[in-house]
Protein backbone atom coordinates (compact mmCIF):
# COMPACT_ATOMS: atom_id res chain seq x y z
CA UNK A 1 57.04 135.91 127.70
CA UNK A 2 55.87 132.90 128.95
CA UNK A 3 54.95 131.71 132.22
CA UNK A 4 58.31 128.97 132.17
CA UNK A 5 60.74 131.32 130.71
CA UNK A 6 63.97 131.29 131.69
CA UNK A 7 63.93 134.88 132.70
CA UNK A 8 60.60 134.02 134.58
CA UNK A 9 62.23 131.96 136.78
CA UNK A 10 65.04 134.20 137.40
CA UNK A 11 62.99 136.45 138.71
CA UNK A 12 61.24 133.67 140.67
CA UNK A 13 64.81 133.07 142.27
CA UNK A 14 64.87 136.99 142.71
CA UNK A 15 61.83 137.06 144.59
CA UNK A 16 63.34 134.22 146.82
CA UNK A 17 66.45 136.14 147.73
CA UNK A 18 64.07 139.13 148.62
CA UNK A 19 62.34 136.95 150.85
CA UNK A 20 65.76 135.86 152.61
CA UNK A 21 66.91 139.46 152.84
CA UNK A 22 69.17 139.24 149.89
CA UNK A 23 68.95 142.27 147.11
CA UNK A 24 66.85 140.54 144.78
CA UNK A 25 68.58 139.97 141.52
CA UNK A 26 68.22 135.77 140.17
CA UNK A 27 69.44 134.08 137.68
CA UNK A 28 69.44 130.45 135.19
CA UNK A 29 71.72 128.93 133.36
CA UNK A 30 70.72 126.54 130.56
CA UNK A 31 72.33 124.70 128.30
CA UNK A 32 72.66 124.47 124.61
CA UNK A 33 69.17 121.98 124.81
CA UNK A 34 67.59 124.35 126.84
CA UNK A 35 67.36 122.40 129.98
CA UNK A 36 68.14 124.04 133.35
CA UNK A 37 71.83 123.97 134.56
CA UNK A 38 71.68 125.79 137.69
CA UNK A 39 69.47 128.65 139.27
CA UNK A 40 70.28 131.17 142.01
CA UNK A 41 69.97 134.21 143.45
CA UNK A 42 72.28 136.85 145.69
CA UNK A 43 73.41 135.15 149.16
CA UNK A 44 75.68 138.46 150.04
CA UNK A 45 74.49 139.17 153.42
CA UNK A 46 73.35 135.66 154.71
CA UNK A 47 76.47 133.94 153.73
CA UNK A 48 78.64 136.79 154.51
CA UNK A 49 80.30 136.68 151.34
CA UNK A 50 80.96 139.47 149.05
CA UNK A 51 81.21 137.52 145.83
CA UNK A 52 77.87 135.90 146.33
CA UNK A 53 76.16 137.63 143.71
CA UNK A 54 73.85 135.21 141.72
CA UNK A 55 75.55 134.90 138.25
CA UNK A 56 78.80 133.60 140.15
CA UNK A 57 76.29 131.01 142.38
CA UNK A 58 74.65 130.09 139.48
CA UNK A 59 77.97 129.75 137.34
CA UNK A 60 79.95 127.96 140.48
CA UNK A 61 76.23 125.12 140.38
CA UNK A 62 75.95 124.89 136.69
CA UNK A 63 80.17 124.23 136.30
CA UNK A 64 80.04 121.65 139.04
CA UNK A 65 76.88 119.93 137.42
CA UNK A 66 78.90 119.31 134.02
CA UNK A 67 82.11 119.06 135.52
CA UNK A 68 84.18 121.88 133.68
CA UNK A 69 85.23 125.35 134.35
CA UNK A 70 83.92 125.25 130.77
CA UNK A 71 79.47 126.32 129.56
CA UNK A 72 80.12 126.76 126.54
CA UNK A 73 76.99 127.13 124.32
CA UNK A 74 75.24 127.87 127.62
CA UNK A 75 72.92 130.86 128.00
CA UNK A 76 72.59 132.71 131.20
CA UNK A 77 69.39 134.63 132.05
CA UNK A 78 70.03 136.97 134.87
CA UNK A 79 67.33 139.85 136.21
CA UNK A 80 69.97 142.77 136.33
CA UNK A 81 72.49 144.13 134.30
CA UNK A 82 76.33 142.24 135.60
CA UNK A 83 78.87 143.56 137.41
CA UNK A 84 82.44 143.64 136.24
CA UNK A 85 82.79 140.50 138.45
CA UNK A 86 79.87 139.06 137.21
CA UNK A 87 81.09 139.97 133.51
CA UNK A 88 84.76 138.74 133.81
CA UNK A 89 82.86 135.08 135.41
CA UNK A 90 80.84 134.82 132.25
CA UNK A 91 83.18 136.04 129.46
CA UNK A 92 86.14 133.18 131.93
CA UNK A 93 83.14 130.46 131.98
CA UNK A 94 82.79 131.11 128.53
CA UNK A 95 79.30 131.64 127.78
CA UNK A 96 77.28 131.84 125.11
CA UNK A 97 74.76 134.22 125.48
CA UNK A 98 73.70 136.70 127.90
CA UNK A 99 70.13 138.19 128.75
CA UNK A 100 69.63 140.21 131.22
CA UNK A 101 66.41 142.35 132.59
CA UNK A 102 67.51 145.70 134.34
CA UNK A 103 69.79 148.15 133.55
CA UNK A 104 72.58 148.86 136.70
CA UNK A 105 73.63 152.66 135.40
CA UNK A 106 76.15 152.15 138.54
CA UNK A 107 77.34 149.26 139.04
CA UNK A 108 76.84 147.47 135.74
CA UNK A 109 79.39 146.68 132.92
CA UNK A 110 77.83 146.71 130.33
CA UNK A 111 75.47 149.77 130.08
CA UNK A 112 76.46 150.66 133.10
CA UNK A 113 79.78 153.03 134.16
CA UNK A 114 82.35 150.63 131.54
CA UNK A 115 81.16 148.05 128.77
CA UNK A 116 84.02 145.23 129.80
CA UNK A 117 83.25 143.34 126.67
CA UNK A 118 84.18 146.01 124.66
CA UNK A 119 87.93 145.78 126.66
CA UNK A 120 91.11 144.43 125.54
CA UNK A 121 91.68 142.53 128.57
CA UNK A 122 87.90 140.73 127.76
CA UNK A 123 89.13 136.81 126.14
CA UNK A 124 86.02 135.93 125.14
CA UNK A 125 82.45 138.31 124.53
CA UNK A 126 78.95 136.18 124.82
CA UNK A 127 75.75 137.54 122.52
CA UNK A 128 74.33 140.15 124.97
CA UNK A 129 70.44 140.89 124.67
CA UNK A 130 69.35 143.18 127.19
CA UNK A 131 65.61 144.63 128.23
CA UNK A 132 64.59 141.38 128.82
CA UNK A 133 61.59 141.75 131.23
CA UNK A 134 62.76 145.25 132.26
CA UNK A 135 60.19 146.87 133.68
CA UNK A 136 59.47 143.36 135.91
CA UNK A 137 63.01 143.28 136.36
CA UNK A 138 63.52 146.67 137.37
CA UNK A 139 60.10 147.04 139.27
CA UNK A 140 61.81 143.97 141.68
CA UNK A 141 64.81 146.14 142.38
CA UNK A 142 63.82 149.77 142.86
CA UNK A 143 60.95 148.38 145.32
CA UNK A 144 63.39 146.75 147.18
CA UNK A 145 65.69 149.77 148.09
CA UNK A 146 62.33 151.61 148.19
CA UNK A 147 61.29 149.46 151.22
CA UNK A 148 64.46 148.89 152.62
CA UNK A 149 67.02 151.97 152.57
């Protein structure tokens, strides 16, 4: 993967939550040209806000760039697997595609305990490529608890 991939420099955002004390998961959102909506990572503990996971940062950035609740034909790179928040955010924003690096065998929703795309309440379901940078990806996360729990 290249050195200006998208899922490079989610994990470049990862690495700068880590370095703020955040859990270190990033994540991009381009648009259907490629160019960079909106990047982010988790601001959980320094903004004291439980829904400040980086998808939903990055979605709230790259909706008020374009003006719309809408990204369609966007594609959002993120370095671990989504929560059901996360999930319901993209599949509501209506995104195109999803990539994401990590599996989250706990917390996630798509490998994870449920697959919410696969459920009937799901209105829309993006293209979903996973193992993207994994071992990166997962190397960022399982060092962090390592260090810090």
């Amino acid at each position: 993967m290249s050195k200006n991939s998208p899922m490079n420099l989610a994990i470049e955002m990862a690495v700068k939550g880590k370095k703020c004390g955040e859990v270190p998961v990033g994540c991009v959102i381009l648009d259907k040209s490629g160019r960079i909506l909106s990047s982010a990572h988790n601001t959980l503990v320094n903004d004291y806000d439980p829904v400040g996971h980086a998808e939903i940062n990055a979605i709230r950035e790259a909706c008020n760039k374009i003006k719309s609740n809408r990204l369609i034909d966007c594609s959002l790179y993120v370095t671990l697997e989504p929560c059901i928040m996360c999930a319901s955010a993209i599949s509501r924003s209506k995104i195109k595609k999803l990539f994401f690096g990590a599996d989250d065998l706990k917390f996630g929703a798509i490998n994870g305990n449920i697959n919410f795309f696969q459920s009937k309440y799901c209105n829309h379901v993006p293209e979903i490529y996973d193992n993207i940078s994994k071992s990166e990806c997962e190397a960022l996360i399982n060092n962090f608890f390592k260090e810090n729990r």
